[in-house]
PDB file of N, CA and C in Angstrom:
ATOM      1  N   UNK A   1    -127.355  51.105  51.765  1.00  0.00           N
ATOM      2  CA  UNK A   1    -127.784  50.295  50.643  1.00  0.00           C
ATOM      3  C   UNK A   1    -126.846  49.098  50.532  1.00  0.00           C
ATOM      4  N   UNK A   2    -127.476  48.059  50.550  1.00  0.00           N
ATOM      5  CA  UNK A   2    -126.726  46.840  50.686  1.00  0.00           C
ATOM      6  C   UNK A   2    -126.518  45.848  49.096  1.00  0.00           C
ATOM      7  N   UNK A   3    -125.311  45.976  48.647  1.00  0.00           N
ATOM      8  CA  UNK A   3    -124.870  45.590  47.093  1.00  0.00           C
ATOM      9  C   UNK A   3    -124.308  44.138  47.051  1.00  0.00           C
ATOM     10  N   UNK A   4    -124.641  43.498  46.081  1.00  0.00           N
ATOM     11  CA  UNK A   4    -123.796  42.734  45.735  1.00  0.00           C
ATOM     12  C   UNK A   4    -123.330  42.868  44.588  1.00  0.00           C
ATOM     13  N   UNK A   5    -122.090  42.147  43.820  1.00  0.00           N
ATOM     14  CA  UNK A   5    -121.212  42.266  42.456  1.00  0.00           C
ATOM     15  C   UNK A   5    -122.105  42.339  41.345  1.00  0.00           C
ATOM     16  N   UNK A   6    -123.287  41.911  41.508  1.00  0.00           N
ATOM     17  CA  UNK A   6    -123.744  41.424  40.309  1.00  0.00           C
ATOM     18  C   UNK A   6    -125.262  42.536  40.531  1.00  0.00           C
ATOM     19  N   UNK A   7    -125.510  43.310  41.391  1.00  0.00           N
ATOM     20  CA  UNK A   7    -126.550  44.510  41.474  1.00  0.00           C
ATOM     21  C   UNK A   7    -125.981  45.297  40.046  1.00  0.00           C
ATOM     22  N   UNK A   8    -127.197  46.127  40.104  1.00  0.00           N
ATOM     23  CA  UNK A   8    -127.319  47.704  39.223  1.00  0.00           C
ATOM     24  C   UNK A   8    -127.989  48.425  39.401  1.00  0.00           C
ATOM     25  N   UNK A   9    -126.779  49.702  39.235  1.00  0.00           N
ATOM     26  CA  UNK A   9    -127.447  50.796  39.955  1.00  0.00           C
ATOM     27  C   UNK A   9    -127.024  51.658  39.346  1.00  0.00           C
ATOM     28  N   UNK A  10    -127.600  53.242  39.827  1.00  0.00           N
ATOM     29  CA  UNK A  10    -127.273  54.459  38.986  1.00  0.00           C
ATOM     30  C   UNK A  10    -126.719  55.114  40.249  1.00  0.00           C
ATOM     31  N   UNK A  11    -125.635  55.982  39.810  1.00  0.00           N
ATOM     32  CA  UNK A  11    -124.898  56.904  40.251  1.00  0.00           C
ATOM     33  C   UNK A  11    -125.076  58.791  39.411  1.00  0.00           C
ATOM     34  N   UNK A  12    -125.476  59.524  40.904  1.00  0.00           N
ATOM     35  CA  UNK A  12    -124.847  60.579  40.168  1.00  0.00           C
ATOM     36  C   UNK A  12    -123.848  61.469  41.104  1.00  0.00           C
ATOM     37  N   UNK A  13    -122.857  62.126  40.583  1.00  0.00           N
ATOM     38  CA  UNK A  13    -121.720  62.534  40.923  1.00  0.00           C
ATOM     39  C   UNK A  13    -121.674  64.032  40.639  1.00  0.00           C
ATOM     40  N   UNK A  14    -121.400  65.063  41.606  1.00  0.00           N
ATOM     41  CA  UNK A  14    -121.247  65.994  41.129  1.00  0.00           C
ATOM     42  C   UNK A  14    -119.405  66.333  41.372  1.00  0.00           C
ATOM     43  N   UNK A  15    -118.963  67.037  40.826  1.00  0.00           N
ATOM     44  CA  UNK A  15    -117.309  66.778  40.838  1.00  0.00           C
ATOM     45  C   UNK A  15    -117.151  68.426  41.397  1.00  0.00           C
ATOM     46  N   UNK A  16    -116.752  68.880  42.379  1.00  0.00           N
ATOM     47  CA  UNK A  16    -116.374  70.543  42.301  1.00  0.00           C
ATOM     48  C   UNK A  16    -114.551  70.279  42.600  1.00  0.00           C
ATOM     49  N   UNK A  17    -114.343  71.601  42.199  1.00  0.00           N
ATOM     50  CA  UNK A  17    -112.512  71.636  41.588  1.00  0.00           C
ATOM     51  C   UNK A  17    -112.875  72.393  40.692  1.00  0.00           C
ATOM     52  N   UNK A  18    -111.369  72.266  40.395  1.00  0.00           N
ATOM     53  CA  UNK A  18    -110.607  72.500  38.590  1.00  0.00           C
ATOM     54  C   UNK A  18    -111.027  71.571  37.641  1.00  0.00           C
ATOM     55  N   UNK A  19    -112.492  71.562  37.346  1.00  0.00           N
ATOM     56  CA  UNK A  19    -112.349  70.363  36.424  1.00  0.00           C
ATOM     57  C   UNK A  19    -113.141  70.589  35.275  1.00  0.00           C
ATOM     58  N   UNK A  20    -113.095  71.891  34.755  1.00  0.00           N
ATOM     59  CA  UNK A  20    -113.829  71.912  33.570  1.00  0.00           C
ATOM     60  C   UNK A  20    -112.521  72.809  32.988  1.00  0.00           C
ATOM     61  N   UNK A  21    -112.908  72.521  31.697  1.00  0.00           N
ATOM     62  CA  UNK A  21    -111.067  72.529  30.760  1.00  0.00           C
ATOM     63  C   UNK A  21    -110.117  72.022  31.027  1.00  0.00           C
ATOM     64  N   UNK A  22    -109.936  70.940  31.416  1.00  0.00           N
ATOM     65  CA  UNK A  22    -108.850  69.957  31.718  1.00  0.00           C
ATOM     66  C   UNK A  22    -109.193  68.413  31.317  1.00  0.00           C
ATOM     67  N   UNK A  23    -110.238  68.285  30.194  1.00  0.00           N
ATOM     68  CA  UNK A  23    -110.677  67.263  29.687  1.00  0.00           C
ATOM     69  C   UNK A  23    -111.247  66.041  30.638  1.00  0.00           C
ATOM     70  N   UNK A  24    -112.132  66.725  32.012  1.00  0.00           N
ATOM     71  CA  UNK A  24    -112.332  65.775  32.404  1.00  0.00           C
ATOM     72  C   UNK A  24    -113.165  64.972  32.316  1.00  0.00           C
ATOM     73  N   UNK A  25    -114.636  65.834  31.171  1.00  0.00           N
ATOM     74  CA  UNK A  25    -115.548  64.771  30.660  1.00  0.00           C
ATOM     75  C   UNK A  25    -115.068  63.804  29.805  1.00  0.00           C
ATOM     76  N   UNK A  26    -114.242  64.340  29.012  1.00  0.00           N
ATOM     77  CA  UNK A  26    -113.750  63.469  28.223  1.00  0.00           C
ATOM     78  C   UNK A  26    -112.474  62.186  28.690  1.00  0.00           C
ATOM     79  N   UNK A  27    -112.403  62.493  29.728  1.00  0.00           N
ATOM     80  CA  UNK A  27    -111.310  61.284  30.573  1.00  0.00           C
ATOM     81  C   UNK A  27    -112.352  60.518  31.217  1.00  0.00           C
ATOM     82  N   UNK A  28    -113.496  60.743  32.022  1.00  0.00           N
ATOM     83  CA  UNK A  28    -115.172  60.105  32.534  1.00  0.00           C
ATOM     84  C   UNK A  28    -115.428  59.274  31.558  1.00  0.00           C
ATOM     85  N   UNK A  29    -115.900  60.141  30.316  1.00  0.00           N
ATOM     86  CA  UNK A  29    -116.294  58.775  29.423  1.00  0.00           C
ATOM     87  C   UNK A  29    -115.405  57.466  28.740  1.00  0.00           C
ATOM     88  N   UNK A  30    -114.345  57.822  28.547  1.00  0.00           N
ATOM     89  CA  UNK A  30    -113.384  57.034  28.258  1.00  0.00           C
ATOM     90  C   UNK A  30    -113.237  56.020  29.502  1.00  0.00           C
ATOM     91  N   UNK A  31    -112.942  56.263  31.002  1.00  0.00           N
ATOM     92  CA  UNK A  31    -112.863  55.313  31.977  1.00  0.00           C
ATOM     93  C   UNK A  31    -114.395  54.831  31.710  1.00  0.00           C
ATOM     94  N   UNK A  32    -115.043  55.126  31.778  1.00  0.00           N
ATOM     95  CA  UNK A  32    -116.923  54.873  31.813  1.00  0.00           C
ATOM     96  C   UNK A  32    -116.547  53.404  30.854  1.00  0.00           C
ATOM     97  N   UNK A  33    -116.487  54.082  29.916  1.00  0.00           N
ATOM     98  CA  UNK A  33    -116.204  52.813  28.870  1.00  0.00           C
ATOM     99  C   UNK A  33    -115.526  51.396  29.028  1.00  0.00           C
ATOM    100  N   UNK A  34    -114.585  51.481  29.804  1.00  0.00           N
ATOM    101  CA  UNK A  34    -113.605  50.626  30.132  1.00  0.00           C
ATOM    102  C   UNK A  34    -114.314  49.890  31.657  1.00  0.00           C
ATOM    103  N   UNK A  35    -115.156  50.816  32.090  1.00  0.00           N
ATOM    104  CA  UNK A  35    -115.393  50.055  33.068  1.00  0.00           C
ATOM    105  C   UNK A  35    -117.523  49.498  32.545  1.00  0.00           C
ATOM    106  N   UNK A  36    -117.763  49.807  31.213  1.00  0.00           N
ATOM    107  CA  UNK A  36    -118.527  49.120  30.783  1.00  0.00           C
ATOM    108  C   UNK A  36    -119.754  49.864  31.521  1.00  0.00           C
ATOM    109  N   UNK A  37    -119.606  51.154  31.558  1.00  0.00           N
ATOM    110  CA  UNK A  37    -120.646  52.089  32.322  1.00  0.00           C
ATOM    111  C   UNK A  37    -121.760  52.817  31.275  1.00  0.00           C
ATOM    112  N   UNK A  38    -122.547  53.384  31.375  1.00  0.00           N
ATOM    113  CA  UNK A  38    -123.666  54.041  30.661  1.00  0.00           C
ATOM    114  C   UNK A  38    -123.948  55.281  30.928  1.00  0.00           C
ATOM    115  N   UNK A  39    -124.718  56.507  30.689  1.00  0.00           N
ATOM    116  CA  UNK A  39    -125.067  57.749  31.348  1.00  0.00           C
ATOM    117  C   UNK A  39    -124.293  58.786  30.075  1.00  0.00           C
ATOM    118  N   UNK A  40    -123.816  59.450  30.987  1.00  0.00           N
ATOM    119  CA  UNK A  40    -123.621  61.460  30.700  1.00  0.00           C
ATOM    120  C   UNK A  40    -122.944  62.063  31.639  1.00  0.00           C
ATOM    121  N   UNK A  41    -121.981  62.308  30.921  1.00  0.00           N
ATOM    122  CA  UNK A  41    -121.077  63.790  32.138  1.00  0.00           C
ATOM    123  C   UNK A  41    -121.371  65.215  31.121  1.00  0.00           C
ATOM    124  N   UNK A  42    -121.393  66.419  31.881  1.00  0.00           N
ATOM    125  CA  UNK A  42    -122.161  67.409  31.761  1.00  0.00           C
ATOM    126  C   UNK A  42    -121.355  68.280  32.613  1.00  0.00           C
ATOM    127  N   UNK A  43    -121.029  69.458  31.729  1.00  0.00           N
ATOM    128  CA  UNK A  43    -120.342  71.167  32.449  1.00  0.00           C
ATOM    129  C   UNK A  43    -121.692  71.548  32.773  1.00  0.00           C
ATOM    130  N   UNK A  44    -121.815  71.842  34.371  1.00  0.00           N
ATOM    131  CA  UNK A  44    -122.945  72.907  35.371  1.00  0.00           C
ATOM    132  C   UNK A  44    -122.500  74.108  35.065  1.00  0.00           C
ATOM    133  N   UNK A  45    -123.107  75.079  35.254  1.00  0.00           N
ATOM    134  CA  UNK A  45    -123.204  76.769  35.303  1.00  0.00           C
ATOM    135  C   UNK A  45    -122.339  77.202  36.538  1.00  0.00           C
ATOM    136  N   UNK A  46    -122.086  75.737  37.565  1.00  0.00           N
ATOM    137  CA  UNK A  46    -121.579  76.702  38.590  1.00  0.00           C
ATOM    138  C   UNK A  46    -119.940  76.127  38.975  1.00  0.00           C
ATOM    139  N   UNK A  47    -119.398  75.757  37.315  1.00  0.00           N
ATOM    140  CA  UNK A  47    -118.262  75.114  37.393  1.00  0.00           C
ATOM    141  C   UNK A  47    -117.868  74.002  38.359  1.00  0.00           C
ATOM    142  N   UNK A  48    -118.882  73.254  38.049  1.00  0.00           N
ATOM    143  CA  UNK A  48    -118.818  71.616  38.305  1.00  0.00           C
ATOM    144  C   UNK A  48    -118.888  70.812  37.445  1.00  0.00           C
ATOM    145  N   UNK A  49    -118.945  69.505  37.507  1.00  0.00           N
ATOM    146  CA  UNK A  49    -118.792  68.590  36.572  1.00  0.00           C
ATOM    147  C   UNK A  49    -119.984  67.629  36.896  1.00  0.00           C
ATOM    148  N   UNK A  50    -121.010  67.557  36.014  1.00  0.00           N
ATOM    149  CA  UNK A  50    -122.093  66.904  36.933  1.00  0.00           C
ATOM    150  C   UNK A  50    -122.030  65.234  36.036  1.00  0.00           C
ATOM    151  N   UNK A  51    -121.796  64.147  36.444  1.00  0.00           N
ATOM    152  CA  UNK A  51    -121.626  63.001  36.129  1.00  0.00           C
ATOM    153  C   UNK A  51    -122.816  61.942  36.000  1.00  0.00           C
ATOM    154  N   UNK A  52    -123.533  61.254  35.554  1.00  0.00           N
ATOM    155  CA  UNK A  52    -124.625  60.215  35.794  1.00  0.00           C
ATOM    156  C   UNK A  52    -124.838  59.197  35.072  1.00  0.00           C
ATOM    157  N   UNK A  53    -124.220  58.225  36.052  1.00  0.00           N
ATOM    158  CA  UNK A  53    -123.397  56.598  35.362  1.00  0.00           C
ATOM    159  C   UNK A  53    -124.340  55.356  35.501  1.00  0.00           C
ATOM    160  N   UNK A  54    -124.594  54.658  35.011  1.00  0.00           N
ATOM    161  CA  UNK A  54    -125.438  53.151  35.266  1.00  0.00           C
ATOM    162  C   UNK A  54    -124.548  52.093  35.097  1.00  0.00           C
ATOM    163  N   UNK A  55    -124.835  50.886  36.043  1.00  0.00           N
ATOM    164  CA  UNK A  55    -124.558  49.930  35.502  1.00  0.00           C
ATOM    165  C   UNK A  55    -124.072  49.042  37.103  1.00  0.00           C
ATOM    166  N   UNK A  56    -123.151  47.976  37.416  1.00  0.00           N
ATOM    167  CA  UNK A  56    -122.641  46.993  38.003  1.00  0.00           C
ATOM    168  C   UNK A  56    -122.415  47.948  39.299  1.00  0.00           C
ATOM    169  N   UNK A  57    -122.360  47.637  40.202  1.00  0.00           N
ATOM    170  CA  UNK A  57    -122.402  48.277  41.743  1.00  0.00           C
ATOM    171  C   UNK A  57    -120.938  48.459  42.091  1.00  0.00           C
ATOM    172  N   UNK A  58    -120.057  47.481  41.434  1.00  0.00           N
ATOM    173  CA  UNK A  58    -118.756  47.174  41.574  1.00  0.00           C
ATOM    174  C   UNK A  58    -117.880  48.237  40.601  1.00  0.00           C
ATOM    175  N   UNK A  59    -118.521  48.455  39.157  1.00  0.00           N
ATOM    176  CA  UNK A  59    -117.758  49.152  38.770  1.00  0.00           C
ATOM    177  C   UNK A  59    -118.239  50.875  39.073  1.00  0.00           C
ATOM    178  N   UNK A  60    -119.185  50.864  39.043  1.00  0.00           N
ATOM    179  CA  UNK A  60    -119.839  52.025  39.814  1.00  0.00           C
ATOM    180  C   UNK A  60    -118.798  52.695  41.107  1.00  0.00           C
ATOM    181  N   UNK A  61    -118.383  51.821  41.614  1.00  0.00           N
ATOM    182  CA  UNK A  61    -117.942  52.264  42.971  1.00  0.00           C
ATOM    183  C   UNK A  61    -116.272  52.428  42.361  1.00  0.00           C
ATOM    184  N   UNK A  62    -115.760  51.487  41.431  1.00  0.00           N
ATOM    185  CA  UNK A  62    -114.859  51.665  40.914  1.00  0.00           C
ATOM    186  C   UNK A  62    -114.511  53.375  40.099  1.00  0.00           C
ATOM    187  N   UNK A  63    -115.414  53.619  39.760  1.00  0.00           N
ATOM    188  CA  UNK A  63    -115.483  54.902  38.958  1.00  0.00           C
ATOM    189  C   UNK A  63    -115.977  55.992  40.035  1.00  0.00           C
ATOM    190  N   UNK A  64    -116.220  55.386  41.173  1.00  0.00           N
ATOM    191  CA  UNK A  64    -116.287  57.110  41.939  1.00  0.00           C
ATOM    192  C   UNK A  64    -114.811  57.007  43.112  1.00  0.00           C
ATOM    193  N   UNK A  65    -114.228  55.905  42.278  1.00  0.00           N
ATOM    194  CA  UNK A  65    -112.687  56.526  43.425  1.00  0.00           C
ATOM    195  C   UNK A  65    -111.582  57.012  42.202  1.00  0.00           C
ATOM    196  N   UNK A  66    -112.090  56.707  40.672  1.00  0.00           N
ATOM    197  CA  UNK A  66    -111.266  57.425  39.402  1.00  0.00           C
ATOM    198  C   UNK A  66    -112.001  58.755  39.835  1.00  0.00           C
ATOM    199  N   UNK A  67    -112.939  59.361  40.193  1.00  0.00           N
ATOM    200  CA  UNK A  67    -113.377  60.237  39.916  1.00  0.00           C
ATOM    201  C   UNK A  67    -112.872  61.236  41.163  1.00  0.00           C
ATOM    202  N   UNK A  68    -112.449  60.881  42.320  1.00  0.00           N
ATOM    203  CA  UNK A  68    -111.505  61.531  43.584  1.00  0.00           C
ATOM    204  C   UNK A  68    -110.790  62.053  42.873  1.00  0.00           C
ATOM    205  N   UNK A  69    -109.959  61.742  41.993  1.00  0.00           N
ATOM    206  CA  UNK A  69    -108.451  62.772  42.013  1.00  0.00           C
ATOM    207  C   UNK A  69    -109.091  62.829  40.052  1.00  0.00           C
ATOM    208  N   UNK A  70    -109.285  62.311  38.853  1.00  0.00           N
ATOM    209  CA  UNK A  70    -110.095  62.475  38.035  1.00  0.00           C
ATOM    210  C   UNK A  70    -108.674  62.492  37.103  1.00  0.00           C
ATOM    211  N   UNK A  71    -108.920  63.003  35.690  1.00  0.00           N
ATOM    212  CA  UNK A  71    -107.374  63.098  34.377  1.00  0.00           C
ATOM    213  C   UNK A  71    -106.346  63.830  35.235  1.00  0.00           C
ATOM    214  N   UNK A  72    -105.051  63.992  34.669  1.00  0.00           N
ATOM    215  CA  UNK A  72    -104.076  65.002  35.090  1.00  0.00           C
ATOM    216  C   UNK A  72    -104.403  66.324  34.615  1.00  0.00           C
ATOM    217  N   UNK A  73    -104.225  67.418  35.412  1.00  0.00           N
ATOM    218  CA  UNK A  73    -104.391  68.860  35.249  1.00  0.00           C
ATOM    219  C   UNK A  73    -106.007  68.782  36.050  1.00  0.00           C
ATOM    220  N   UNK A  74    -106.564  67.973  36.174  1.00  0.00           N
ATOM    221  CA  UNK A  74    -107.888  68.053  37.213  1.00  0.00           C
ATOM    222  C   UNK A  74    -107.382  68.515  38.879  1.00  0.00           C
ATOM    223  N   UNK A  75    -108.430  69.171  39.653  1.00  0.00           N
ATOM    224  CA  UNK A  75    -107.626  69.233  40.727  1.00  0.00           C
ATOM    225  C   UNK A  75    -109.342  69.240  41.598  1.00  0.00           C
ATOM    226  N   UNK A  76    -109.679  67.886  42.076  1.00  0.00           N
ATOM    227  CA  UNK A  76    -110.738  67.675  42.510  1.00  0.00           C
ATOM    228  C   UNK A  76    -110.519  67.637  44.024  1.00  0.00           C
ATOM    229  N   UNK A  77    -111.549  68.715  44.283  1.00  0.00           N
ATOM    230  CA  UNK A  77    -112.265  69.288  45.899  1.00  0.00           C
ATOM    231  C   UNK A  77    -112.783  68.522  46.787  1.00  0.00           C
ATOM    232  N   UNK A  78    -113.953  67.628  46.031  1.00  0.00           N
ATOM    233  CA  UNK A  78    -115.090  67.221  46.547  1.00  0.00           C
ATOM    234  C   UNK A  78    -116.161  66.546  45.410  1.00  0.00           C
ATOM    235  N   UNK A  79    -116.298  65.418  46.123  1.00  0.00           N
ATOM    236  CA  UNK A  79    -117.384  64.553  45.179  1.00  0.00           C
ATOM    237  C   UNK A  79    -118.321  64.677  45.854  1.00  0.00           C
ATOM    238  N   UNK A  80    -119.985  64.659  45.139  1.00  0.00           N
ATOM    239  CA  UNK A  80    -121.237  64.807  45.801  1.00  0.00           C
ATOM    240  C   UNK A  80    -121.415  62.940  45.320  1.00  0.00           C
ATOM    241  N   UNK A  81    -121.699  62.442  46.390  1.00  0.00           N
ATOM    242  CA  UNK A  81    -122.650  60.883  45.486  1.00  0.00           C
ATOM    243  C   UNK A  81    -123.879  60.785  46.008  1.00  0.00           C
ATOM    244  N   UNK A  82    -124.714  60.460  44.816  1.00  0.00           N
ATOM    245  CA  UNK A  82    -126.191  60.004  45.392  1.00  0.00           C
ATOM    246  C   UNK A  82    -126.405  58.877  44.383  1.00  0.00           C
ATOM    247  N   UNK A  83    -126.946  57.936  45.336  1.00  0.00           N
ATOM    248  CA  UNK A  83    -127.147  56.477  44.455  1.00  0.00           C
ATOM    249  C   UNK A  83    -128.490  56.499  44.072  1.00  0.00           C
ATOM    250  N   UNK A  84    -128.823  55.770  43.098  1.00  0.00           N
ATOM    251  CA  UNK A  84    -130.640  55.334  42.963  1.00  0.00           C
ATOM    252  C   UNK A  84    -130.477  54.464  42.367  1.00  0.00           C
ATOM    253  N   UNK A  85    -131.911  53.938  42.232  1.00  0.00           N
ATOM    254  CA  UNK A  85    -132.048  52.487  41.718  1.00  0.00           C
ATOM    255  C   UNK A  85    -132.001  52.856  40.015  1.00  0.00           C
ATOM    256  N   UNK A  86    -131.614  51.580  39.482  1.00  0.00           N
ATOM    257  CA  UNK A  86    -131.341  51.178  38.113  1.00  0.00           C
ATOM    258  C   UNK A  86    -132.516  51.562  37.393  1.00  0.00           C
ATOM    259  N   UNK A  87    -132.026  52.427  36.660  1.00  0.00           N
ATOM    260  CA  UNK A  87    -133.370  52.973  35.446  1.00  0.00           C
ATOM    261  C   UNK A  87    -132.930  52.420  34.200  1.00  0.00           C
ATOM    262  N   UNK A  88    -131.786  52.032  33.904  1.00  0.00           N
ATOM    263  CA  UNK A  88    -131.607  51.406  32.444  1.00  0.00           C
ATOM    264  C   UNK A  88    -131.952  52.415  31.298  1.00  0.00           C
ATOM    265  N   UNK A  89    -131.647  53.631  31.432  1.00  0.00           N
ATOM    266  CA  UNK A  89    -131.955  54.883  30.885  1.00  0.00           C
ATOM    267  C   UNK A  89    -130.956  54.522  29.313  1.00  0.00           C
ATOM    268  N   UNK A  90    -129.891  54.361  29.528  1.00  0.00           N
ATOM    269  CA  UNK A  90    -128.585  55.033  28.628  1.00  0.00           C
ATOM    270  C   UNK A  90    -128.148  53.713  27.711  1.00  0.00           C
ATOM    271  N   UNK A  91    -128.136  54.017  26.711  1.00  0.00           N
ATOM    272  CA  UNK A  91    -127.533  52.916  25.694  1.00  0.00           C
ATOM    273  C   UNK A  91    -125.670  53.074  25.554  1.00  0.00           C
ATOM    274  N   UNK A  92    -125.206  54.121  26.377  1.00  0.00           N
ATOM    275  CA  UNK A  92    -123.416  54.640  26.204  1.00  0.00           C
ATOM    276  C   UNK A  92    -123.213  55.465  26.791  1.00  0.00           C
ATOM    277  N   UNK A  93    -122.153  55.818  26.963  1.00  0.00           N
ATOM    278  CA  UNK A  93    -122.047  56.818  27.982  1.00  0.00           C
ATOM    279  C   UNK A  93    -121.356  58.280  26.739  1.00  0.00           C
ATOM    280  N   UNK A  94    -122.541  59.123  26.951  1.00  0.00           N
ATOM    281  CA  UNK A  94    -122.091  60.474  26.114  1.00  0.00           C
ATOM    282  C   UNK A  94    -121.590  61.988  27.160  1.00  0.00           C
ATOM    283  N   UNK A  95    -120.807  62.371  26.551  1.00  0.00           N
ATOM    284  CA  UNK A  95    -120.464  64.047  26.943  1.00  0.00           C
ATOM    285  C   UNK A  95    -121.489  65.062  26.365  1.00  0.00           C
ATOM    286  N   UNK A  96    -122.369  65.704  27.127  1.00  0.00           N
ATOM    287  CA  UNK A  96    -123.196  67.025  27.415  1.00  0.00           C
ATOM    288  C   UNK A  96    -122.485  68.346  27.147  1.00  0.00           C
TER     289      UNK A  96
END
């Protein structure tokens, strides 16, 4: 998929690790914010962290290399990414 700075797009992220009770939705939305992102992070059943961000291609990509190593006390495994096109779904980015 070929981006430029000024594209939009949706990201979703699945996070496996240590990362549920270690505030990492709540460290997601806070960077989300700062990087002017949209969507939902969400605790899975199978102790993952399932993430789904909109917005700038640039900060998008910015927020899936915060999301490699994620808050302190996180201890992240493995990121899943799958991109899609811009749905303009989300008015903010909320915790699930």
């Amino acid at each position: 998929m070929s981006h430029s700075g000024q594209d939009r797009a949706r990201l979703r992220l699945i996070i496996f690790g240590r990362v549920q009770g270690v505030y990492f939705r709540a460290a997601a939305a806070t960077h989300a914010g700062k990087l002017a992102l949209t969507g939902y992070a969400c605790n899975r059943p199978d102790h993952t962290v399932e993430i789904v961000a909109e917005g700038p291609v640039d900060a998008l990509k910015s927020f899936t290399e915060w999301a490699q190593h994620g808050p302190p006390g996180a201890r992240v495994d493995h990121v899943s990414e799958q991109w899609q096109p811009f749905l303009d779904e989300f008015d903010s980015f909320r915790i699930s």
